[in-house]
PDB file of N, CA and C in Angstrom:
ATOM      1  N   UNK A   1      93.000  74.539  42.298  1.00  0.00           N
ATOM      2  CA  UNK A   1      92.744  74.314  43.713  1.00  0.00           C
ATOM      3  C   UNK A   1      91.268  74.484  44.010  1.00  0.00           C
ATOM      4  N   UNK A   2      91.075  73.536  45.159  1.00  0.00           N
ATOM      5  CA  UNK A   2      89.242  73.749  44.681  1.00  0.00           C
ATOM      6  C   UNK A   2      88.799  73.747  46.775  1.00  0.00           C
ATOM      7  N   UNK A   3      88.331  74.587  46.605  1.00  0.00           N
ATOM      8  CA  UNK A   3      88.010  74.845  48.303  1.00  0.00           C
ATOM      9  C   UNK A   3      86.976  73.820  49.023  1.00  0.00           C
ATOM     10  N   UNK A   4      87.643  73.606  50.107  1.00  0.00           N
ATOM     11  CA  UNK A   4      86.438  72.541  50.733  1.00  0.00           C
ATOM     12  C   UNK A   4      84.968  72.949  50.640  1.00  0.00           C
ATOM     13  N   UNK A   5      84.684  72.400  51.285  1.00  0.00           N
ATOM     14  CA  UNK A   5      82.764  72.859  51.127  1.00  0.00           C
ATOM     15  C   UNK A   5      82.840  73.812  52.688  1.00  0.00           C
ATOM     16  N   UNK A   6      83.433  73.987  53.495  1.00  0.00           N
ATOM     17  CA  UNK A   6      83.156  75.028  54.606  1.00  0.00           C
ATOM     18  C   UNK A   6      84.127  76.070  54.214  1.00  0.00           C
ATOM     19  N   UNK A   7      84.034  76.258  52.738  1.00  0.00           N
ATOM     20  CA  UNK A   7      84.918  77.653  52.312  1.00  0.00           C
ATOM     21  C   UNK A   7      86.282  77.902  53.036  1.00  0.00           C
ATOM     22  N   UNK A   8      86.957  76.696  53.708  1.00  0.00           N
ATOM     23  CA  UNK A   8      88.511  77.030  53.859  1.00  0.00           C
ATOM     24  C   UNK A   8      89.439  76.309  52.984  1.00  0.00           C
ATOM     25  N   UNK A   9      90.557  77.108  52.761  1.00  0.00           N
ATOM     26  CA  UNK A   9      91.300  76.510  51.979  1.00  0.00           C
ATOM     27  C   UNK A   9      92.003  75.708  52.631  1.00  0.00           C
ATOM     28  N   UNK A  10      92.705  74.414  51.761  1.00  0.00           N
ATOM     29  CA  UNK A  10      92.821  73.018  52.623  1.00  0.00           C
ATOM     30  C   UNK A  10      94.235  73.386  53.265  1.00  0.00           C
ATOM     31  N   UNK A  11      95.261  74.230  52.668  1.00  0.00           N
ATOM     32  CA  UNK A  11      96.321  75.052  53.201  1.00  0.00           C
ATOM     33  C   UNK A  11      96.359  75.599  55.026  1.00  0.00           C
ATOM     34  N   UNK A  12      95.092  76.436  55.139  1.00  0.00           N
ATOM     35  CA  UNK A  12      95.194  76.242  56.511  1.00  0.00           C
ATOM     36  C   UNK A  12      94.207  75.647  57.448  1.00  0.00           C
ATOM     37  N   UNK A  13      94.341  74.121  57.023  1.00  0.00           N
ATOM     38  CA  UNK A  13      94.066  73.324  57.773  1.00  0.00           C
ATOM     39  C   UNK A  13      95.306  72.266  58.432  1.00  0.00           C
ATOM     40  N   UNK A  14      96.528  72.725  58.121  1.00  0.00           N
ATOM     41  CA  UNK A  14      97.564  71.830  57.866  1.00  0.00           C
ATOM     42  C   UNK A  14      98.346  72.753  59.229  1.00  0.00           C
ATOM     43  N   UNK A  15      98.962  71.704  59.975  1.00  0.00           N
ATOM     44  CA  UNK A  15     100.002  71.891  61.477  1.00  0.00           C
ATOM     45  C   UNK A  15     101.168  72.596  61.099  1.00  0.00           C
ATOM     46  N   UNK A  16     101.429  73.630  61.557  1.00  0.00           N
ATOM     47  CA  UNK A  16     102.921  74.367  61.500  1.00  0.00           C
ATOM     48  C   UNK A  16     103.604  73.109  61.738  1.00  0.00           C
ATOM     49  N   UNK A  17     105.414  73.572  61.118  1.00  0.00           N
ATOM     50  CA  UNK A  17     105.772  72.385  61.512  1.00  0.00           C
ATOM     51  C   UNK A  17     106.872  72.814  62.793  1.00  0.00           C
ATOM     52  N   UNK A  18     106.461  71.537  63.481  1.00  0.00           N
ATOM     53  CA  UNK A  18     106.918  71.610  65.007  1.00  0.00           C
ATOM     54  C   UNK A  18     108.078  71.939  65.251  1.00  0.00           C
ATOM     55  N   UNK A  19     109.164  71.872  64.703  1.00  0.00           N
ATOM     56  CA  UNK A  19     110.860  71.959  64.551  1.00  0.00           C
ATOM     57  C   UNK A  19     110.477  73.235  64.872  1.00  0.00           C
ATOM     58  N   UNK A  20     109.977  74.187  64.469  1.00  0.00           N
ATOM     59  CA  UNK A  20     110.177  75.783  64.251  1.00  0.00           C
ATOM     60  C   UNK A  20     109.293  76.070  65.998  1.00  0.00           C
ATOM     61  N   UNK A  21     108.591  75.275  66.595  1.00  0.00           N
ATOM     62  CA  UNK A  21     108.094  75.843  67.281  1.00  0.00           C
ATOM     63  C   UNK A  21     108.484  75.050  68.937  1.00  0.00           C
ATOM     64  N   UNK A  22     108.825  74.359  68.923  1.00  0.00           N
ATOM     65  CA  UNK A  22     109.234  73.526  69.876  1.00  0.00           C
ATOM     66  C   UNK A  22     110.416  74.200  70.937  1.00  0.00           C
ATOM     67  N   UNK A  23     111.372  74.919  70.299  1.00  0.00           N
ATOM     68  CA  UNK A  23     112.605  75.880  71.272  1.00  0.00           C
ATOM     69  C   UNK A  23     111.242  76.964  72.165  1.00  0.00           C
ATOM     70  N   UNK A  24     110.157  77.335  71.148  1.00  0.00           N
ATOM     71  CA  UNK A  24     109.503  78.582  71.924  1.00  0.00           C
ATOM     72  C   UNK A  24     108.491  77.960  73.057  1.00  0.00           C
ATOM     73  N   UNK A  25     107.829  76.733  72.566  1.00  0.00           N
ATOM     74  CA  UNK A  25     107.408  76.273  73.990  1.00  0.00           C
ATOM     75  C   UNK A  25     108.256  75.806  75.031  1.00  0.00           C
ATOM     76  N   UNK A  26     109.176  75.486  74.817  1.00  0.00           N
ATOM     77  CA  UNK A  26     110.347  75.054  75.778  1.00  0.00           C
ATOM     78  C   UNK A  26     110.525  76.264  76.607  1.00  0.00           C
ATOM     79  N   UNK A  27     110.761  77.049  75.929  1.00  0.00           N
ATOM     80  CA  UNK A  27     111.552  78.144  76.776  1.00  0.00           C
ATOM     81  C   UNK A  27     109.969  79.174  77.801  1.00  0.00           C
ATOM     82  N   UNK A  28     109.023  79.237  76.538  1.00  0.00           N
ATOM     83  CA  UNK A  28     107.777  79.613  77.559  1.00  0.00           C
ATOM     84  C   UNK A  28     106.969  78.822  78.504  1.00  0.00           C
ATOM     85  N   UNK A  29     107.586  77.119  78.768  1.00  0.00           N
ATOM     86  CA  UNK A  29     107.220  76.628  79.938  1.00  0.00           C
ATOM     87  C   UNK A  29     108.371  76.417  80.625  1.00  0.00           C
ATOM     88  N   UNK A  30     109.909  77.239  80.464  1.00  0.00           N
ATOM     89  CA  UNK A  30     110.590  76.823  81.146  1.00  0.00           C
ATOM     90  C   UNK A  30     110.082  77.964  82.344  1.00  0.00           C
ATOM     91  N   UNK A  31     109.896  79.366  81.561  1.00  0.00           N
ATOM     92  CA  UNK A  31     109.706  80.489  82.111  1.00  0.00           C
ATOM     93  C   UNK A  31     108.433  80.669  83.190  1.00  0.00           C
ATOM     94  N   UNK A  32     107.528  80.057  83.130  1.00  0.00           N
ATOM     95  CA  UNK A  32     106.148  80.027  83.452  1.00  0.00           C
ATOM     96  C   UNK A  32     106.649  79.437  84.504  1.00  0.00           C
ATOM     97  N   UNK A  33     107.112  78.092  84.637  1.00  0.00           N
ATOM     98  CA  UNK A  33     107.712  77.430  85.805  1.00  0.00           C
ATOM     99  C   UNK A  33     108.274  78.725  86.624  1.00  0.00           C
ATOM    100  N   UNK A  34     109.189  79.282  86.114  1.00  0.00           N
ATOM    101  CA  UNK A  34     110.120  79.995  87.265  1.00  0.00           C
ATOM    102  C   UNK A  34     109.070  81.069  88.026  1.00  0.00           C
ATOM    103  N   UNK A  35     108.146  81.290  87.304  1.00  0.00           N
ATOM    104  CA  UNK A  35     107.284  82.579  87.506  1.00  0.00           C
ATOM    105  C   UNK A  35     106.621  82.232  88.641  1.00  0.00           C
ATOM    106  N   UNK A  36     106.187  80.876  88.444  1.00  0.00           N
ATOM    107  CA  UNK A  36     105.172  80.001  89.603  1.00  0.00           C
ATOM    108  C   UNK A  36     105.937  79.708  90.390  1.00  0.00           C
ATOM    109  N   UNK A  37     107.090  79.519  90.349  1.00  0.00           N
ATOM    110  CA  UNK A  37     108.179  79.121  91.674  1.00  0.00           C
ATOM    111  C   UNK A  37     108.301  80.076  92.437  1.00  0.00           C
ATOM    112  N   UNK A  38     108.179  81.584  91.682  1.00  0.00           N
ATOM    113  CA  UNK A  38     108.552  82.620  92.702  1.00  0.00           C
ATOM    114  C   UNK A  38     107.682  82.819  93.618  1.00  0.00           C
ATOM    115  N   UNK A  39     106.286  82.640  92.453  1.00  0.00           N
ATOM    116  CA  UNK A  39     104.574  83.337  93.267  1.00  0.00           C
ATOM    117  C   UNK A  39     104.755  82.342  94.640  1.00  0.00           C
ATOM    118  N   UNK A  40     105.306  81.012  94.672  1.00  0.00           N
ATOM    119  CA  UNK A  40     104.587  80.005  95.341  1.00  0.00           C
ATOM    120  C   UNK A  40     106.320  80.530  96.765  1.00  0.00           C
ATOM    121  N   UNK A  41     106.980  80.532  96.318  1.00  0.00           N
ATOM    122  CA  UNK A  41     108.042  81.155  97.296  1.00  0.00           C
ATOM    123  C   UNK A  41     107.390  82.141  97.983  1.00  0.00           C
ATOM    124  N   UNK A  42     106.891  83.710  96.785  1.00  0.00           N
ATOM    125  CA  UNK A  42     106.382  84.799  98.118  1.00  0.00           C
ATOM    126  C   UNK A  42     105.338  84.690  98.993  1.00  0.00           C
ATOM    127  N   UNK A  43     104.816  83.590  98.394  1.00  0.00           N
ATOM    128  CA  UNK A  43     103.424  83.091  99.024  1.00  0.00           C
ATOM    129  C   UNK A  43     104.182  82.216 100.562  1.00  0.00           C
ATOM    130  N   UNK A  44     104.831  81.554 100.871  1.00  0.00           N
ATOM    131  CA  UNK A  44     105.290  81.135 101.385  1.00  0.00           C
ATOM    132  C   UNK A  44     106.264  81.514 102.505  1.00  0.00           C
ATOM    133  N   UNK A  45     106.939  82.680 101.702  1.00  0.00           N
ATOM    134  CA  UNK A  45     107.334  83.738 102.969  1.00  0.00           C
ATOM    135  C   UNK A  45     106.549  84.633 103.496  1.00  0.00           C
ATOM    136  N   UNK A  46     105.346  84.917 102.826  1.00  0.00           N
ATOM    137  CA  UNK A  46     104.602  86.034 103.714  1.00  0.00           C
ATOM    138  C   UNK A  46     104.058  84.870 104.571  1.00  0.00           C
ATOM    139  N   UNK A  47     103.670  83.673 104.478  1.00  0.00           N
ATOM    140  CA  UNK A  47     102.574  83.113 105.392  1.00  0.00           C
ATOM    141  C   UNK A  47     103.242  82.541 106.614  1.00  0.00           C
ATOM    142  N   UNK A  48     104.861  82.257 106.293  1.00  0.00           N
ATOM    143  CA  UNK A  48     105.441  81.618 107.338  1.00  0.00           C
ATOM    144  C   UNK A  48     105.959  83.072 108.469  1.00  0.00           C
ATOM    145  N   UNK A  49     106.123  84.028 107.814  1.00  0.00           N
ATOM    146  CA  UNK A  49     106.575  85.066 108.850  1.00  0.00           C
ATOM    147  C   UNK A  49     104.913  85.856 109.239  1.00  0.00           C
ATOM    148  N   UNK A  50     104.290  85.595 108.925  1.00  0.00           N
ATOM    149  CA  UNK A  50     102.970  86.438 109.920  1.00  0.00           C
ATOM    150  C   UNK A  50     102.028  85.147 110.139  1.00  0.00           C
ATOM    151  N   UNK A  51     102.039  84.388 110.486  1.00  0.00           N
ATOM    152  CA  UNK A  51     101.770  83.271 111.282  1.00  0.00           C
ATOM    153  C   UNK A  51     101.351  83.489 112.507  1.00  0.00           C
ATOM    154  N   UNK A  52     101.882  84.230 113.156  1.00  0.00           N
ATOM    155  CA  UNK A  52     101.290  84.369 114.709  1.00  0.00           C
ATOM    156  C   UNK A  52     100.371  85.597 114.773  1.00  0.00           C
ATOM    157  N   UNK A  53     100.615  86.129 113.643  1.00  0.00           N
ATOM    158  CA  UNK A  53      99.445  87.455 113.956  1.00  0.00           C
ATOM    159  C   UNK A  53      98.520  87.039 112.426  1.00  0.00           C
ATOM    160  N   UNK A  54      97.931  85.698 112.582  1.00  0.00           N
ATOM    161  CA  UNK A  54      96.887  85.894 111.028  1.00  0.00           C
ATOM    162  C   UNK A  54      95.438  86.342 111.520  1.00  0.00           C
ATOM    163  N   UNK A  55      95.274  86.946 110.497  1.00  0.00           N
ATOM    164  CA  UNK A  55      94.301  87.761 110.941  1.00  0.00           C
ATOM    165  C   UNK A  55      93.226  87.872 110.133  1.00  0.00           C
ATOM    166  N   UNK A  56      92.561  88.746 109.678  1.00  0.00           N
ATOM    167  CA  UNK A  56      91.439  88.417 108.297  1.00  0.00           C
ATOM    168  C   UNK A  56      92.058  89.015 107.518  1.00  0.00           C
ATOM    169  N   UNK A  57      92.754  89.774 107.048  1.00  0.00           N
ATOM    170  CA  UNK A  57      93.488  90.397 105.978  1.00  0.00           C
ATOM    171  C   UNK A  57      94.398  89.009 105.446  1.00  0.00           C
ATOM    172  N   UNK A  58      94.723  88.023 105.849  1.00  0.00           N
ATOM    173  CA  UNK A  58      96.203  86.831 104.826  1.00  0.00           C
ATOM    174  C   UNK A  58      95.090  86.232 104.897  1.00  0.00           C
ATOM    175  N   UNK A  59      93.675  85.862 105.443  1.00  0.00           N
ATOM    176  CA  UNK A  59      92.821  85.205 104.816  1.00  0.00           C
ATOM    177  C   UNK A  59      92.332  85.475 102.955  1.00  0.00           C
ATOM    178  N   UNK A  60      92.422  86.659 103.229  1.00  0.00           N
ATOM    179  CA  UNK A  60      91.995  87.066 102.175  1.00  0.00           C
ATOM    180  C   UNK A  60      92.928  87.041 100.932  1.00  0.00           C
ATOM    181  N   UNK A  61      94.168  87.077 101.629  1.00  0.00           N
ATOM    182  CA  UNK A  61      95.302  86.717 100.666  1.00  0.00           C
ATOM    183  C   UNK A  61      95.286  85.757 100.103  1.00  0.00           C
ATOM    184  N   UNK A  62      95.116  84.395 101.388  1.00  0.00           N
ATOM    185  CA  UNK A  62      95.125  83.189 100.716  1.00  0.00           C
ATOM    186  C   UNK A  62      94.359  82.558  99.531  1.00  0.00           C
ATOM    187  N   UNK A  63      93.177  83.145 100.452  1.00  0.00           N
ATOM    188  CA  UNK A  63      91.457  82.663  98.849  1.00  0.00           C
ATOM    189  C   UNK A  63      91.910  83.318  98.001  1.00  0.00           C
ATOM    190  N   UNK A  64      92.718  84.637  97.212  1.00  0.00           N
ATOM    191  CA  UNK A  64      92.906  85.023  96.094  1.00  0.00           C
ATOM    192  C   UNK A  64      94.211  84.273  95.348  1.00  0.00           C
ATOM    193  N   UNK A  65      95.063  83.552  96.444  1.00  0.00           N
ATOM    194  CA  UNK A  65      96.037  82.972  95.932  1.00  0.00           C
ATOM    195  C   UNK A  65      95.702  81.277  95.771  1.00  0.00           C
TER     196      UNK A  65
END
């Protein structure tokens, strides 16, 4: 076996194979979704119930959200 010229072996230059990894992105963008569904829900109930009293404090909420 004879090493490339940038001293890596040609072994890991080569793609996992996808079969093995494909259930774990599935399931960590199924999850990410739900996570963002919630943020964007609580975001949504705090802004619709203090609506009449916004004030500079949910400003500040908002620019961080």
């Amino acid at each position: 076996m004879s090493n490339s010229p940038s001293g890596i072996p040609p072994q890991a230059l080569q793609l996992p194979n996808l079969n093995a990894t494909l259930g774990a992105l599935e399931i960590g963008l199924v999850m990410s979704t739900l996570l963002l569904g919630i943020a964007w829900a609580q975001g949504y109930t705090f802004f619709s119930r203090s609506a009449k009293e916004l004030t500079q404090e949910p400003r500040h909420v908002l620019f961080v959200v």
